[in-house]
PDB file of N, CA and C in Angstrom:
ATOM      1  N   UNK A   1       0.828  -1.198   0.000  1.00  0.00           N
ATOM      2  CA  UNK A   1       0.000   0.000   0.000  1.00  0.00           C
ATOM      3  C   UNK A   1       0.871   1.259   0.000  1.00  0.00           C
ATOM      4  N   UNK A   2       1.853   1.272   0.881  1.00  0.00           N
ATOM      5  CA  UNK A   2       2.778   2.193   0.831  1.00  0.00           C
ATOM      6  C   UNK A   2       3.288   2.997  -0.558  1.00  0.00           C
ATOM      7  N   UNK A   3       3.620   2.024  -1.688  1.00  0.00           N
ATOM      8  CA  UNK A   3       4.118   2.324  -2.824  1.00  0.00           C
ATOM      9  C   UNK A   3       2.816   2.830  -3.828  1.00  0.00           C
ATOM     10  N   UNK A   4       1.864   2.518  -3.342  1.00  0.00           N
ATOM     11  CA  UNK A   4       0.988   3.286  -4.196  1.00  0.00           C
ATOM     12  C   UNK A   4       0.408   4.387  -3.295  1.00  0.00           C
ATOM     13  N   UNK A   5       0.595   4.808  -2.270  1.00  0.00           N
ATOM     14  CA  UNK A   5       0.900   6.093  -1.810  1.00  0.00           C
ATOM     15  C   UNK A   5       1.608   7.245  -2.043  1.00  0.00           C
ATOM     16  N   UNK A   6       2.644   6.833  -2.480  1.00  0.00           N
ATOM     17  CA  UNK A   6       4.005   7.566  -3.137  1.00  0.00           C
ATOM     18  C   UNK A   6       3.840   8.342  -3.848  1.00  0.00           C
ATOM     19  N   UNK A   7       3.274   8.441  -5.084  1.00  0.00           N
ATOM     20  CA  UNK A   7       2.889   8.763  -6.096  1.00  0.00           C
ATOM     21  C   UNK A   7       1.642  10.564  -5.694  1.00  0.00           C
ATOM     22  N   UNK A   8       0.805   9.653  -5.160  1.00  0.00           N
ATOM     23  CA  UNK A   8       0.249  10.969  -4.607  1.00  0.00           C
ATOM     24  C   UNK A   8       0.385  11.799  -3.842  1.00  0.00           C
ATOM     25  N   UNK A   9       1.612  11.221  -2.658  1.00  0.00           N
ATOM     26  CA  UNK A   9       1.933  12.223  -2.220  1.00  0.00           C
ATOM     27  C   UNK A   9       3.313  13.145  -2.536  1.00  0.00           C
ATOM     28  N   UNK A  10       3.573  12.633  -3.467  1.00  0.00           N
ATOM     29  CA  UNK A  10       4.579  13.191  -4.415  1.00  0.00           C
ATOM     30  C   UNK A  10       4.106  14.256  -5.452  1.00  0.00           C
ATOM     31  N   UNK A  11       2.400  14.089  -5.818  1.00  0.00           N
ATOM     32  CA  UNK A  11       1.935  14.862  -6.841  1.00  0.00           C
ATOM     33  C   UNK A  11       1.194  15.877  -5.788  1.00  0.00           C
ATOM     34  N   UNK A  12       1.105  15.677  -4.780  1.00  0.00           N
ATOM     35  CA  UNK A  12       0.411  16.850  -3.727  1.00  0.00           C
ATOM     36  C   UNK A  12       1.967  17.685  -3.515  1.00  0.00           C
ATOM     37  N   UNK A  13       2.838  17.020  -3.217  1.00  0.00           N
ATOM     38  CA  UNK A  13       4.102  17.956  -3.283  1.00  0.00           C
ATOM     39  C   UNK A  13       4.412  18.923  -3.993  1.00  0.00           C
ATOM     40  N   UNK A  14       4.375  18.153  -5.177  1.00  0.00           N
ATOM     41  CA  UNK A  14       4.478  19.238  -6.625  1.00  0.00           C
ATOM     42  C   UNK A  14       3.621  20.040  -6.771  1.00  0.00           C
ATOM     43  N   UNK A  15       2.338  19.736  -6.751  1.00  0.00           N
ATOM     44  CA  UNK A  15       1.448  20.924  -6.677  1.00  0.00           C
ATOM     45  C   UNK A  15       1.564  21.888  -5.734  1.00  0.00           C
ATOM     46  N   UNK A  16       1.748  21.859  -4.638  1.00  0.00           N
ATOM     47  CA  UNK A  16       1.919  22.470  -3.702  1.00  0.00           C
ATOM     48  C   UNK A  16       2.948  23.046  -3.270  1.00  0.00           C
ATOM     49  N   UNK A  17       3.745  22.900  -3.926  1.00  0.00           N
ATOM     50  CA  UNK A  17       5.291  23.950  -4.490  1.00  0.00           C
ATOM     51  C   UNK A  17       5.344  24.607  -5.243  1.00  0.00           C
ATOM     52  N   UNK A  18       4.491  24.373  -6.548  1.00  0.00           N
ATOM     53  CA  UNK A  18       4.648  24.545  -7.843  1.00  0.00           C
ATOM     54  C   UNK A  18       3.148  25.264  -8.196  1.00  0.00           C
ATOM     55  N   UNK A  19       1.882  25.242  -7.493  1.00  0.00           N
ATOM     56  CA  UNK A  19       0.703  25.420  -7.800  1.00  0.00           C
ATOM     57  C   UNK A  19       0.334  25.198  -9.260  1.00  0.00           C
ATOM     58  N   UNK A  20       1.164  24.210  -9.897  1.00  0.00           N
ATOM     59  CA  UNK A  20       0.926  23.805 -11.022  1.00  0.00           C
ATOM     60  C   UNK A  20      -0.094  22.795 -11.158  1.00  0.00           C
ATOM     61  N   UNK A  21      -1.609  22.478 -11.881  1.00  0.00           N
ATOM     62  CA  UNK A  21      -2.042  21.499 -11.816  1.00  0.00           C
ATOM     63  C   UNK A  21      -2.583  20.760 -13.157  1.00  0.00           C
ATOM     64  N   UNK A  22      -1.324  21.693 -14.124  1.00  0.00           N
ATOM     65  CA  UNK A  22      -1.654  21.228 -15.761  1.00  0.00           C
ATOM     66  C   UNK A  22      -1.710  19.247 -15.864  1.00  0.00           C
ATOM     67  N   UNK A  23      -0.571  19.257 -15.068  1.00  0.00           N
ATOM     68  CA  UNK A  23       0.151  17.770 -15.234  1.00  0.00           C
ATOM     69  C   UNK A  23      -1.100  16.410 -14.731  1.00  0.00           C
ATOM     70  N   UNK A  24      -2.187  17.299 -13.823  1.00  0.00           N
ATOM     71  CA  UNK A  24      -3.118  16.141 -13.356  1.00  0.00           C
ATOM     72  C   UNK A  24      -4.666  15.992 -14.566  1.00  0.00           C
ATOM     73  N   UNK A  25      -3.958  15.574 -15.733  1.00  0.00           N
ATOM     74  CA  UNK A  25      -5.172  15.494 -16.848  1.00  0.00           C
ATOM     75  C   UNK A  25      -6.093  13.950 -16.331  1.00  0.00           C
ATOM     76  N   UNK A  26      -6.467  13.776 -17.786  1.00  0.00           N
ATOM     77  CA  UNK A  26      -7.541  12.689 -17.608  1.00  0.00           C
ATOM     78  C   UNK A  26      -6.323  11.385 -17.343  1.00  0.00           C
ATOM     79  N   UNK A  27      -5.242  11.355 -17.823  1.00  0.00           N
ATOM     80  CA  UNK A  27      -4.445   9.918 -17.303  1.00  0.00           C
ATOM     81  C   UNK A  27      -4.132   9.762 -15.801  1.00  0.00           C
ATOM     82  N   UNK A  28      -4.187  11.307 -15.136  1.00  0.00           N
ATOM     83  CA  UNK A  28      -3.645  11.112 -13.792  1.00  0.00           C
ATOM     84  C   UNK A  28      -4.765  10.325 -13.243  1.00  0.00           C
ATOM     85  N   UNK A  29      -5.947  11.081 -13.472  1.00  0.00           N
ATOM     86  CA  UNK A  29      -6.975  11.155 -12.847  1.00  0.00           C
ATOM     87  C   UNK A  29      -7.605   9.242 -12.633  1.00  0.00           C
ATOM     88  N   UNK A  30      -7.060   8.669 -13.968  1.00  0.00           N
ATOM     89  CA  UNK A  30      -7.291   6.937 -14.562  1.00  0.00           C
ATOM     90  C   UNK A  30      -6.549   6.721 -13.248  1.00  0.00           C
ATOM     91  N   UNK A  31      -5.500   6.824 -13.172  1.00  0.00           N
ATOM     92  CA  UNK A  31      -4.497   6.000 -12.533  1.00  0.00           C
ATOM     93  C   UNK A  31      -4.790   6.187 -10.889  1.00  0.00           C
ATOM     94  N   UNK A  32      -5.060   7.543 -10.680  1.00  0.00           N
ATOM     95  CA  UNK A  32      -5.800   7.844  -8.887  1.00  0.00           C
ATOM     96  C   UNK A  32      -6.867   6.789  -9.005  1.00  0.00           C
ATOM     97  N   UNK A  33      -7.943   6.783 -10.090  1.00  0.00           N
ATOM     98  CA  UNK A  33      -9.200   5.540  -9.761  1.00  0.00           C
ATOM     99  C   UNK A  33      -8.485   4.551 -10.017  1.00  0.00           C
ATOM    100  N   UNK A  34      -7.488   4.046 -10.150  1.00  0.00           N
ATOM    101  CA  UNK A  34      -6.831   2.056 -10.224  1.00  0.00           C
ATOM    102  C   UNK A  34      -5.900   2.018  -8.739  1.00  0.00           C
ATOM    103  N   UNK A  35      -5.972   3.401  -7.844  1.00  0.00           N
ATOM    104  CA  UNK A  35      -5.216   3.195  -6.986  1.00  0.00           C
ATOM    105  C   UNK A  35      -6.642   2.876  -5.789  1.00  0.00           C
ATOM    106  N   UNK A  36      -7.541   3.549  -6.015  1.00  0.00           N
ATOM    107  CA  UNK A  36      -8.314   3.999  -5.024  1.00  0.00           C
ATOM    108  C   UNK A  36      -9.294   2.338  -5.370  1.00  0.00           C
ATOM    109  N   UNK A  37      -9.261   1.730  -6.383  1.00  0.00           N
ATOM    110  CA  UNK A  37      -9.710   0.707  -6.590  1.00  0.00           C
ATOM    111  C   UNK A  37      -9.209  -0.525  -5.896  1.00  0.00           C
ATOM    112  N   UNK A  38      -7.935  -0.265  -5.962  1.00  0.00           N
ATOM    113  CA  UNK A  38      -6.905  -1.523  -4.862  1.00  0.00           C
ATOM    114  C   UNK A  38      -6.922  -1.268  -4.147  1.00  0.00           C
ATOM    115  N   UNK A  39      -6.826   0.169  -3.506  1.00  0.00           N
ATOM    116  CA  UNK A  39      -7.244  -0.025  -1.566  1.00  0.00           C
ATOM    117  C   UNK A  39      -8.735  -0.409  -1.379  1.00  0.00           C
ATOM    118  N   UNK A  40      -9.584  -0.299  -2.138  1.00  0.00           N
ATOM    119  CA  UNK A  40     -10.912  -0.944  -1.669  1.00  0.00           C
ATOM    120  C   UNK A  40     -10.625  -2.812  -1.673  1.00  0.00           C
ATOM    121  N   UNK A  41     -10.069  -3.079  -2.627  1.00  0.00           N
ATOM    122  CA  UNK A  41      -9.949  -4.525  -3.007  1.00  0.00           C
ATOM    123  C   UNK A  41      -9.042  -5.328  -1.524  1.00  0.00           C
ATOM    124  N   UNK A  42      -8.489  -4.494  -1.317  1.00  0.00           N
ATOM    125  CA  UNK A  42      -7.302  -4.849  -0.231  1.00  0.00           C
ATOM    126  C   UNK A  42      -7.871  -4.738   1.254  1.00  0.00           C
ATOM    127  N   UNK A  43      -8.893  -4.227   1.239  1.00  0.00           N
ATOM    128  CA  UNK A  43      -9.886  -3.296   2.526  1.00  0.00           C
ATOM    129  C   UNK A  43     -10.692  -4.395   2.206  1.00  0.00           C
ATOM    130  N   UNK A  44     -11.220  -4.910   1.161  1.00  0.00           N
ATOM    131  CA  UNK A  44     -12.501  -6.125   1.299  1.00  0.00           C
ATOM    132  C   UNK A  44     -11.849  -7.762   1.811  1.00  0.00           C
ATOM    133  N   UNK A  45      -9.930  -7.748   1.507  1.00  0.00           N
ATOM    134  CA  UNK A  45     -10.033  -9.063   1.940  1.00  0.00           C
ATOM    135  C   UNK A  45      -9.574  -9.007   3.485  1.00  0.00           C
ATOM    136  N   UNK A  46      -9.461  -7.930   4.095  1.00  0.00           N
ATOM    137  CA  UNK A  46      -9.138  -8.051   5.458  1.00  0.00           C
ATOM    138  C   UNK A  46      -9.784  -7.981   6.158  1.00  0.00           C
TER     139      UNK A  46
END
């Protein structure tokens, strides 16, 4: 779980240094729902 944490809090970093939020298009946005999809999946077998 950790490693797919990373990522976002790496892109909250950048934004939040940078107030840049060109970089979070429709692919970021895919890849936040395949993350938020495995912590549910991972949350249903425990």
């Amino acid at each position: 779980i950790d490693s797919l944490c990373y990522p976002i809090r790496l892109a909250y970093q950048y934004w939040k240094l940078t107030g840049d939020a060109s970089v979070f298009g429709e692919e970021w946005v895919q890849a936040i729902e395949m993350v938020l999809r495995t912590f549910k999946e991972h949350t249903l077998i425990i």
